[in-house]
N, C-alpha and C. Protein backbone atom coordinates (compact mmCIF):
# COMPACT_ATOMS: atom_id res chain seq x y z
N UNK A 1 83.15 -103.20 126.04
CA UNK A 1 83.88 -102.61 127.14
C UNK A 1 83.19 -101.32 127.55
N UNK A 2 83.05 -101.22 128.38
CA UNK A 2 82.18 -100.24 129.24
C UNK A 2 83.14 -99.14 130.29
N UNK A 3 83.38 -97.62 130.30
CA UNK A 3 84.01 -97.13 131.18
C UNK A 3 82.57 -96.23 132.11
N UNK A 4 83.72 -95.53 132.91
CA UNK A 4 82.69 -94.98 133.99
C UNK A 4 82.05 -93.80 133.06
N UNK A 5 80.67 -93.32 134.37
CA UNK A 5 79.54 -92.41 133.19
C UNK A 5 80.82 -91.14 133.72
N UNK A 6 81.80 -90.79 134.31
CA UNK A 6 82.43 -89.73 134.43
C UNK A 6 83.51 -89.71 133.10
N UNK A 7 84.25 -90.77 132.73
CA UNK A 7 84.81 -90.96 131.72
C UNK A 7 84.37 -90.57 130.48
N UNK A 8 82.88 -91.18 129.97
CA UNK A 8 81.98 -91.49 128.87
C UNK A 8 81.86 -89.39 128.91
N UNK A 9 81.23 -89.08 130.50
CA UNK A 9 80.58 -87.31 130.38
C UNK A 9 82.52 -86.80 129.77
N UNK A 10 83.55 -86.84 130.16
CA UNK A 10 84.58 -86.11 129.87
C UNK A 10 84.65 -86.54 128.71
N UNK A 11 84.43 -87.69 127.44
CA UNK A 11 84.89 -87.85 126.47
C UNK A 11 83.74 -87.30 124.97
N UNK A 12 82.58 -87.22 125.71
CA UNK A 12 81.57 -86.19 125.36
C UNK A 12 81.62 -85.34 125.36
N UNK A 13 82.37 -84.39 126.49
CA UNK A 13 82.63 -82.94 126.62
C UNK A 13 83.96 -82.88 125.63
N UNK A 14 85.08 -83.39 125.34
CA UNK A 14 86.27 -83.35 124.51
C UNK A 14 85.60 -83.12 122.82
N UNK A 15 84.88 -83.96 122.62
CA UNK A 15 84.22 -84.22 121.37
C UNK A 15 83.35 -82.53 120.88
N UNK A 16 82.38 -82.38 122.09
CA UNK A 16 81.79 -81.12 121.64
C UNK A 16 82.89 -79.89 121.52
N UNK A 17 84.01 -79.67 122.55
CA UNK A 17 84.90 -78.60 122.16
C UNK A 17 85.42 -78.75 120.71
N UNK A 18 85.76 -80.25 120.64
CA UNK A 18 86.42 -80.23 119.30
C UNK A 18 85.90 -79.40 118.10
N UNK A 19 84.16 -79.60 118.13
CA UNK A 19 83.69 -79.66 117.35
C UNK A 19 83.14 -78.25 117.36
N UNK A 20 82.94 -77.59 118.64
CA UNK A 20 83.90 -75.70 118.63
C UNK A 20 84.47 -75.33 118.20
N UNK A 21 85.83 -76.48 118.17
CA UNK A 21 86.78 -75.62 117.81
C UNK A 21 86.81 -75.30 116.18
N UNK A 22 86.62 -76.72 115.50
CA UNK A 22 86.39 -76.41 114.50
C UNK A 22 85.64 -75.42 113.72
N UNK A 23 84.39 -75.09 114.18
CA UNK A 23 83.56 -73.95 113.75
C UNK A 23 83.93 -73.05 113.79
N UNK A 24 85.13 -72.56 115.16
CA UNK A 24 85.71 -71.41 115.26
C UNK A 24 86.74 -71.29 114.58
N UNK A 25 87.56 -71.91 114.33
CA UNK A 25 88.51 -72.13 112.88
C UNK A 25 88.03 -71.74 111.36
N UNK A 26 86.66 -72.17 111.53
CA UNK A 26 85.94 -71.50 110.64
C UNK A 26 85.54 -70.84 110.14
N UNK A 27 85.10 -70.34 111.12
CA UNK A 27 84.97 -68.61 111.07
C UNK A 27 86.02 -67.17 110.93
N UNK A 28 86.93 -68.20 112.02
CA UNK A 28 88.29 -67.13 111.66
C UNK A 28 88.88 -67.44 109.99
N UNK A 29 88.53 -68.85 109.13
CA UNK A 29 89.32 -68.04 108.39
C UNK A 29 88.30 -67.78 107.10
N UNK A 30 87.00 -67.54 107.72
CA UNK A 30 86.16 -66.62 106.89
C UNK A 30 86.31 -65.32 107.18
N UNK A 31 86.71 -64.89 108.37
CA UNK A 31 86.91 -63.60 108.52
C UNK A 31 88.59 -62.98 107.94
N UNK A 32 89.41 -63.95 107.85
CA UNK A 32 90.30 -63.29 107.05
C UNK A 32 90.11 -63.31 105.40
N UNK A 33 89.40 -64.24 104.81
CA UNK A 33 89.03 -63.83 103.62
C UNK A 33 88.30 -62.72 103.31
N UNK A 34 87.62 -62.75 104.80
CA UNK A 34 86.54 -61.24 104.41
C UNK A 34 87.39 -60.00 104.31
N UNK A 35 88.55 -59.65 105.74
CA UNK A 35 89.55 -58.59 105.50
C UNK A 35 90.17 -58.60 104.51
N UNK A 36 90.69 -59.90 103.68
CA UNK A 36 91.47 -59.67 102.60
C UNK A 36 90.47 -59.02 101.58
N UNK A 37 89.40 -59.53 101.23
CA UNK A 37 89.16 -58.95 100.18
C UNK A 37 88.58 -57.23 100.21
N UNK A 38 88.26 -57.18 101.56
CA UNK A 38 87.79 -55.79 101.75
C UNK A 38 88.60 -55.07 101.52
N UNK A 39 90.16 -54.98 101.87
CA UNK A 39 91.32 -54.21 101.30
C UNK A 39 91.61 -54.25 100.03
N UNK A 40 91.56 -55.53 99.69
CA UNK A 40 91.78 -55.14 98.26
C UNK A 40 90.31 -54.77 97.58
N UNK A 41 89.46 -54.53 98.06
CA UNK A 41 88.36 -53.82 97.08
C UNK A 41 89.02 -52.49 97.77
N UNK A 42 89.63 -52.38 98.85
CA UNK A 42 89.78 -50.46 99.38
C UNK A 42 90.91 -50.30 98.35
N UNK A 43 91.58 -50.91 97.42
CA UNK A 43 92.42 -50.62 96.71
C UNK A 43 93.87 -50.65 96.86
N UNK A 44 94.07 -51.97 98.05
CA UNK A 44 95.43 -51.82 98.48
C UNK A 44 96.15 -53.26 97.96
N UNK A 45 97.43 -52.52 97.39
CA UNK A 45 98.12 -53.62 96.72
C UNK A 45 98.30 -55.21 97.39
N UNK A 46 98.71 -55.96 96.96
CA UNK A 46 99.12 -57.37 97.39
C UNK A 46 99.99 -57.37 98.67
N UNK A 47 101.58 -56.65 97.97
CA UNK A 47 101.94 -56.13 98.89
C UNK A 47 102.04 -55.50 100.13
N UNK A 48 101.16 -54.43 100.15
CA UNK A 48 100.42 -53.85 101.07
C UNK A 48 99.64 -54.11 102.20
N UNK A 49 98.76 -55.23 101.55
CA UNK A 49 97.42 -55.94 102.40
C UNK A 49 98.39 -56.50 103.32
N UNK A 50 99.51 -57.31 102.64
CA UNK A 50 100.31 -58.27 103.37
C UNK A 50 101.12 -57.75 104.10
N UNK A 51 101.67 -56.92 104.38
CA UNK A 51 102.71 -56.22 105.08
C UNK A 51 101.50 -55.73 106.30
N UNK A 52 100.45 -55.12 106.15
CA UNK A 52 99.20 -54.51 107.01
C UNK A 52 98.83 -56.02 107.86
N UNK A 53 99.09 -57.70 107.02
CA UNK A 53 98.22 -58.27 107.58
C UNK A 53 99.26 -58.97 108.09
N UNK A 54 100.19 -58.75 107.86
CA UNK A 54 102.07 -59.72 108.76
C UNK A 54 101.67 -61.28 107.86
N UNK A 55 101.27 -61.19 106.87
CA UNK A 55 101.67 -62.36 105.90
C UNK A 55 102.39 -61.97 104.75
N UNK A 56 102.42 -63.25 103.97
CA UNK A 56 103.38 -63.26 102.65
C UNK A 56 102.30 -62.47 101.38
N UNK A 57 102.88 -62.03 100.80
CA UNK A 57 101.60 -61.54 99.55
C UNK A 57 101.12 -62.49 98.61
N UNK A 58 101.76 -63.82 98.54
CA UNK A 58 101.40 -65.20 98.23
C UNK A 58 100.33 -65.85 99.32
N UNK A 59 100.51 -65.06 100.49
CA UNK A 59 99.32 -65.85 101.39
C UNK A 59 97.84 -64.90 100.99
N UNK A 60 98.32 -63.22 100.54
CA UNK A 60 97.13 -62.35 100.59
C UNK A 60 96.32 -63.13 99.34
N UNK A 61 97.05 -63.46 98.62
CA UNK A 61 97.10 -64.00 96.72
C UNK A 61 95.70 -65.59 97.33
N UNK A 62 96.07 -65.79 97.72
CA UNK A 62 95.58 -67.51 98.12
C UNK A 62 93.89 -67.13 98.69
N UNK A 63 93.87 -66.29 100.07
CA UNK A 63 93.18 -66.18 100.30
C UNK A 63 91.71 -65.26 99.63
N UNK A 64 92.33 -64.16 99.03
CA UNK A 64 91.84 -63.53 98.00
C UNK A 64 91.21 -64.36 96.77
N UNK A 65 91.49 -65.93 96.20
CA UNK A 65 91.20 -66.39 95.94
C UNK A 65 89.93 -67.70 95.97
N UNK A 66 90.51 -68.00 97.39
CA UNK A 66 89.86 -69.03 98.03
C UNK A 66 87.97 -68.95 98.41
N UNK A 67 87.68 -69.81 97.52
CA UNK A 67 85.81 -70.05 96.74
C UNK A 67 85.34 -70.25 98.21
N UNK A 68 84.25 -69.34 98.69
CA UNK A 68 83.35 -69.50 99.45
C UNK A 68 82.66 -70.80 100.31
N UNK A 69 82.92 -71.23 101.28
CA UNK A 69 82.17 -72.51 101.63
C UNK A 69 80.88 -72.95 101.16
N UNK A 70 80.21 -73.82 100.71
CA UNK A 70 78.95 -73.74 100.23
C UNK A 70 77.89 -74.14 101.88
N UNK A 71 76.87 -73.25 101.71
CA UNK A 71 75.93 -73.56 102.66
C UNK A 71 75.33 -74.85 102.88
């Protein structure tokens, strides 16, 4: 089954955002691991980070944890 090359170009273009978006998802939540841990190396409690970052201190706890993507 064959659709039009305008169909095929919009379902090509859907695919590459997706695949934006994902990277950018990515990044954002490398960059909140990066803020989390930078505060808590600045010495600020669990509590603290989390109240500064409008999460739970179980979410600061998680991310503070969470192993590096491998390259």
């Amino acid at each position: 089954m064959h659709v039009t090359e305008e169909a095929e170009r919009l379902w090509a273009a859907a695919l590459e955002a997706e695949e934006q978006a994902r990277a950018l998802q990515q990044r954002a939540a490398q960059l909140r691991r990066d803020a989390v841990r930078t505060a808590r190396a600045d010495g600020y409690k669990l509590d603290a980070a989390a109240a500064a970052f409008g999460v739970s201190p179980g979410r600061i706890q998680q991310l503070a944890k969470t192993p590096l993507p491998e390259a």
